[in-house]
C-alpha atoms as a PDB file:
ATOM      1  CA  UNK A   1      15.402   4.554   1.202  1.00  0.00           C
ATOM      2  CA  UNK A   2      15.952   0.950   1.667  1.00  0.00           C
ATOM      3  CA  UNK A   3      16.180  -2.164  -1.020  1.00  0.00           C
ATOM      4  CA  UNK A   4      12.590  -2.652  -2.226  1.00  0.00           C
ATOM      5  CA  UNK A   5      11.139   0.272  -1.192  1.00  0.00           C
ATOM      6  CA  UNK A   6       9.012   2.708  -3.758  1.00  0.00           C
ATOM      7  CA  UNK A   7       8.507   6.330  -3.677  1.00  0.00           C
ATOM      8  CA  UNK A   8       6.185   8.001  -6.148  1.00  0.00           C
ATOM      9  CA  UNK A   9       8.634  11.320  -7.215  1.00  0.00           C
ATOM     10  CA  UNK A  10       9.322  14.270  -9.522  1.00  0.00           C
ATOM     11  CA  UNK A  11      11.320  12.695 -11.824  1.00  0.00           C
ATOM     12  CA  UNK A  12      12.057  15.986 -13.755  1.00  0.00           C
ATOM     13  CA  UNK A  13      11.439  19.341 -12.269  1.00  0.00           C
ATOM     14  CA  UNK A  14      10.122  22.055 -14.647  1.00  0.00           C
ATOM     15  CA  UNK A  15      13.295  22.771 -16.908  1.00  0.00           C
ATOM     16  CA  UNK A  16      13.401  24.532 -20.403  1.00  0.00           C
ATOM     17  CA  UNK A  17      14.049  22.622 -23.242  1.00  0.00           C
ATOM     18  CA  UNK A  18      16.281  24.025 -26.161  1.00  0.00           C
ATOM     19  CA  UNK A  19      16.416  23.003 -29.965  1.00  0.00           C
ATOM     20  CA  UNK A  20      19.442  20.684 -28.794  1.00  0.00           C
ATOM     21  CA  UNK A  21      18.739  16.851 -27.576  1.00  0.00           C
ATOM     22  CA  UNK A  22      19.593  17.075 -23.877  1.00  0.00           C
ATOM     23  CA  UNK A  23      19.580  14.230 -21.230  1.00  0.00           C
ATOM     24  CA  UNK A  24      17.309  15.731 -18.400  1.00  0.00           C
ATOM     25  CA  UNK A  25      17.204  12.409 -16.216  1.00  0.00           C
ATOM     26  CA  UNK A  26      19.828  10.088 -16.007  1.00  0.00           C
ATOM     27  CA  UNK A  27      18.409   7.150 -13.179  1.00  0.00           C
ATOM     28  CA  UNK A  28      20.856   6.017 -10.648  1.00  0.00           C
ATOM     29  CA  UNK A  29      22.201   2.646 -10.769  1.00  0.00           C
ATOM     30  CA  UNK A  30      20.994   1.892  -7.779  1.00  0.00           C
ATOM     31  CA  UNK A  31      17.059   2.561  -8.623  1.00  0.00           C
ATOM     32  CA  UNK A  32      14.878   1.685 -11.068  1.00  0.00           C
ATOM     33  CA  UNK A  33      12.339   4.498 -12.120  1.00  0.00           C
ATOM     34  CA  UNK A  34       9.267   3.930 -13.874  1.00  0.00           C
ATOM     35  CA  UNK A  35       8.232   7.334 -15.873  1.00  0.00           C
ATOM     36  CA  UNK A  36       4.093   7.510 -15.454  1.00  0.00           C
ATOM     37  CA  UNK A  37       3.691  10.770 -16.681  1.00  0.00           C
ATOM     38  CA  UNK A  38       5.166  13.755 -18.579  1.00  0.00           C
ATOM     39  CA  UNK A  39       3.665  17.234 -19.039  1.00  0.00           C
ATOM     40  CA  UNK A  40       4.947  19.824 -22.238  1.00  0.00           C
ATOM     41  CA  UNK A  41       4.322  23.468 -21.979  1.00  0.00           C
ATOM     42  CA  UNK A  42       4.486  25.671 -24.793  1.00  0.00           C
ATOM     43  CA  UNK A  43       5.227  29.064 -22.968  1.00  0.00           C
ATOM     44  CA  UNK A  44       5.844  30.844 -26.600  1.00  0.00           C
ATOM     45  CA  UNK A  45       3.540  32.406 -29.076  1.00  0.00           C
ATOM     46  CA  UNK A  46       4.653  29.622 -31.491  1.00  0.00           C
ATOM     47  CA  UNK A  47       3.506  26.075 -32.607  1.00  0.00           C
ATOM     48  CA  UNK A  48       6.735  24.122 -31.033  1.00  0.00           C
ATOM     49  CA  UNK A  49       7.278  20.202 -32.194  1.00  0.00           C
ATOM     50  CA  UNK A  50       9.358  18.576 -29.092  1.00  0.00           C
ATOM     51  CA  UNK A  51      11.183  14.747 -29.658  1.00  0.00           C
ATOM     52  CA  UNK A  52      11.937  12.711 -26.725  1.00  0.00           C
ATOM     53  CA  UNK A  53      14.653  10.154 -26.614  1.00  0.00           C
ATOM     54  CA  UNK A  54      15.877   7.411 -23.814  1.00  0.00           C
ATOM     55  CA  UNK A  55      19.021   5.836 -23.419  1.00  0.00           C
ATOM     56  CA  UNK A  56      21.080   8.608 -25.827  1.00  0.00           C
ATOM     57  CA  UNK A  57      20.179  11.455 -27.917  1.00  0.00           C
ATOM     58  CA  UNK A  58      20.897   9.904 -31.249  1.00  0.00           C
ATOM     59  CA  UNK A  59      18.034   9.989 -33.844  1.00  0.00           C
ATOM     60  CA  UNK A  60      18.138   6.089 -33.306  1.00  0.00           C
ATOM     61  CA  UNK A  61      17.304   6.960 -29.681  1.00  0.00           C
ATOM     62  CA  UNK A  62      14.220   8.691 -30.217  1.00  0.00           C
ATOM     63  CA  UNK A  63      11.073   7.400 -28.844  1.00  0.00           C
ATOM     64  CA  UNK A  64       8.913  10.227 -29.888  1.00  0.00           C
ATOM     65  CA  UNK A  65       9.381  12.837 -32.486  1.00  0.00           C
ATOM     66  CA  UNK A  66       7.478  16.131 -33.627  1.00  0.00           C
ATOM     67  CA  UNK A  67       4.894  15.809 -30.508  1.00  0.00           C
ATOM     68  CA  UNK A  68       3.073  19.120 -31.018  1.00  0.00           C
ATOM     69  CA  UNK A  69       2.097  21.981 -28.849  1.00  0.00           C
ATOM     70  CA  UNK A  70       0.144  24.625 -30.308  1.00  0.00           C
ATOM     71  CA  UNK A  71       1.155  28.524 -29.105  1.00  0.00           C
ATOM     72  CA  UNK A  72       0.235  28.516 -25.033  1.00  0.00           C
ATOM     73  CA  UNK A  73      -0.677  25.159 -25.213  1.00  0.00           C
ATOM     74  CA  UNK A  74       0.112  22.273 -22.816  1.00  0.00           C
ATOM     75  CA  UNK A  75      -0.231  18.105 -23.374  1.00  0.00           C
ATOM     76  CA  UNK A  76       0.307  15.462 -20.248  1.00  0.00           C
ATOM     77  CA  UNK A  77       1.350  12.227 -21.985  1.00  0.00           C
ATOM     78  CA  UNK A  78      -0.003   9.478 -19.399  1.00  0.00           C
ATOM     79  CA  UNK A  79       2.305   6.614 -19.142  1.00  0.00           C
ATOM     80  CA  UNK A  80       0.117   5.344 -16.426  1.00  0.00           C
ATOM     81  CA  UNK A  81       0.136   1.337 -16.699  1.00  0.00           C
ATOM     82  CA  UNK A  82       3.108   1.189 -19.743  1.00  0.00           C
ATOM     83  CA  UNK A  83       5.679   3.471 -18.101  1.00  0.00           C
ATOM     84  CA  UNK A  84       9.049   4.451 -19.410  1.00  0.00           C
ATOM     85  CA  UNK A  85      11.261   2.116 -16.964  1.00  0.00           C
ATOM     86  CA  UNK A  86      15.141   3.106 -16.685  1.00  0.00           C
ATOM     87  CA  UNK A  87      17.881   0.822 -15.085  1.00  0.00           C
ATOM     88  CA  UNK A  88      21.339   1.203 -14.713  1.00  0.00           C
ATOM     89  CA  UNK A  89      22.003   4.848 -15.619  1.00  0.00           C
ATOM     90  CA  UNK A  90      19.684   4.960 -18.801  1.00  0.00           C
ATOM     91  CA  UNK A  91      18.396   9.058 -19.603  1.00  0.00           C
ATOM     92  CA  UNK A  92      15.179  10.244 -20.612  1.00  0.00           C
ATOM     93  CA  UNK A  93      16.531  13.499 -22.844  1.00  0.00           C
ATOM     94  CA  UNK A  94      14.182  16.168 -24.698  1.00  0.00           C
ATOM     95  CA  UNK A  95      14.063  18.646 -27.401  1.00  0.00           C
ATOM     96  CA  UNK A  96      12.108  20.977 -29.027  1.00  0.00           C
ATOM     97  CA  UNK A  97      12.229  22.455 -32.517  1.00  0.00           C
ATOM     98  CA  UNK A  98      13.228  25.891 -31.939  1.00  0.00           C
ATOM     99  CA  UNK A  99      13.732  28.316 -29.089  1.00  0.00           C
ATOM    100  CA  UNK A 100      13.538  27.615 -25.551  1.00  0.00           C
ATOM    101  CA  UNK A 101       9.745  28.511 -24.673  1.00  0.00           C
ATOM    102  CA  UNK A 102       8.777  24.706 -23.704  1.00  0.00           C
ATOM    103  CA  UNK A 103       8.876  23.665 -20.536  1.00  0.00           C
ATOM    104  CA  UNK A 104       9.048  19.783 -19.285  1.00  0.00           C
ATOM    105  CA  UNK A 105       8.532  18.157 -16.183  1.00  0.00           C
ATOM    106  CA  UNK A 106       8.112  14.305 -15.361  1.00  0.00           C
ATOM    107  CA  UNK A 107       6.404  12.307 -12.780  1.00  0.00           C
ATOM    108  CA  UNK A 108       6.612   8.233 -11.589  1.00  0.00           C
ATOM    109  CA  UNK A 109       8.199   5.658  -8.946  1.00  0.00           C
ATOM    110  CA  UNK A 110      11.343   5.289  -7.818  1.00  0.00           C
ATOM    111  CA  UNK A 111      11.967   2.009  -6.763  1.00  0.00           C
ATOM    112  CA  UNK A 112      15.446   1.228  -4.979  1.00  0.00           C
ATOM    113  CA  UNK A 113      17.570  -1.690  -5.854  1.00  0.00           C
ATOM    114  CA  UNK A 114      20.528  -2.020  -4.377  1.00  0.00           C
END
């Protein structure tokens, strides 16, 4: 990629979340990366509540909490025209309530900077 230049991506691939707030994109320094969309899976026979956080995964971090997903369920949050932008080497991290039965994947533009 060259300065300027902007490449719709998989932000996140598919990955597991746990009941532990985990940084699952951390943007390069370089880029800046405009979130669009996010999809939740609940793979489990349970209700899970999942919490997303950017730029840490201290409760003051937390941009969403208790989103819920009922047993086999799925949601696509669509960030589509108010996107989660990250600069420097901001995160988007995730958890869920219990287990590790929901899966999380992300979606948007990559744009590099530098």
């Amino acid at each position: 990629m060259a300065i300027g230049d902007r490449t719709p991506a998989e932000i996140i691939a598919p990955v597991a979340l746990s009941a532990t707030a985990t940084a699952r994109y951390t943007n390069s320094a370089a880029n800046r990366t405009q979130v669009t969309g996010i999809w939740l899976s609940n793979n489990g026979a349970s209700e899970r509540k999942v919490s997303l956080y950017k730029n840490g995964t201290a409760t003051v971090n937390m941009i969403a909490s208790a989103i819920v997903l009922p047993a086999s369920g799925s949601i696509f949050i669509d960030l589509a025209g108010k996107a989660l932008v990250f600069t420097g080497t901001q995160t988007l991290a995730a958890k869920q309530d219990a287990g590790a039965d929901v899966t999380m994947a992300a979606y948007g533009i990559i744009e590099q900077i530098a």
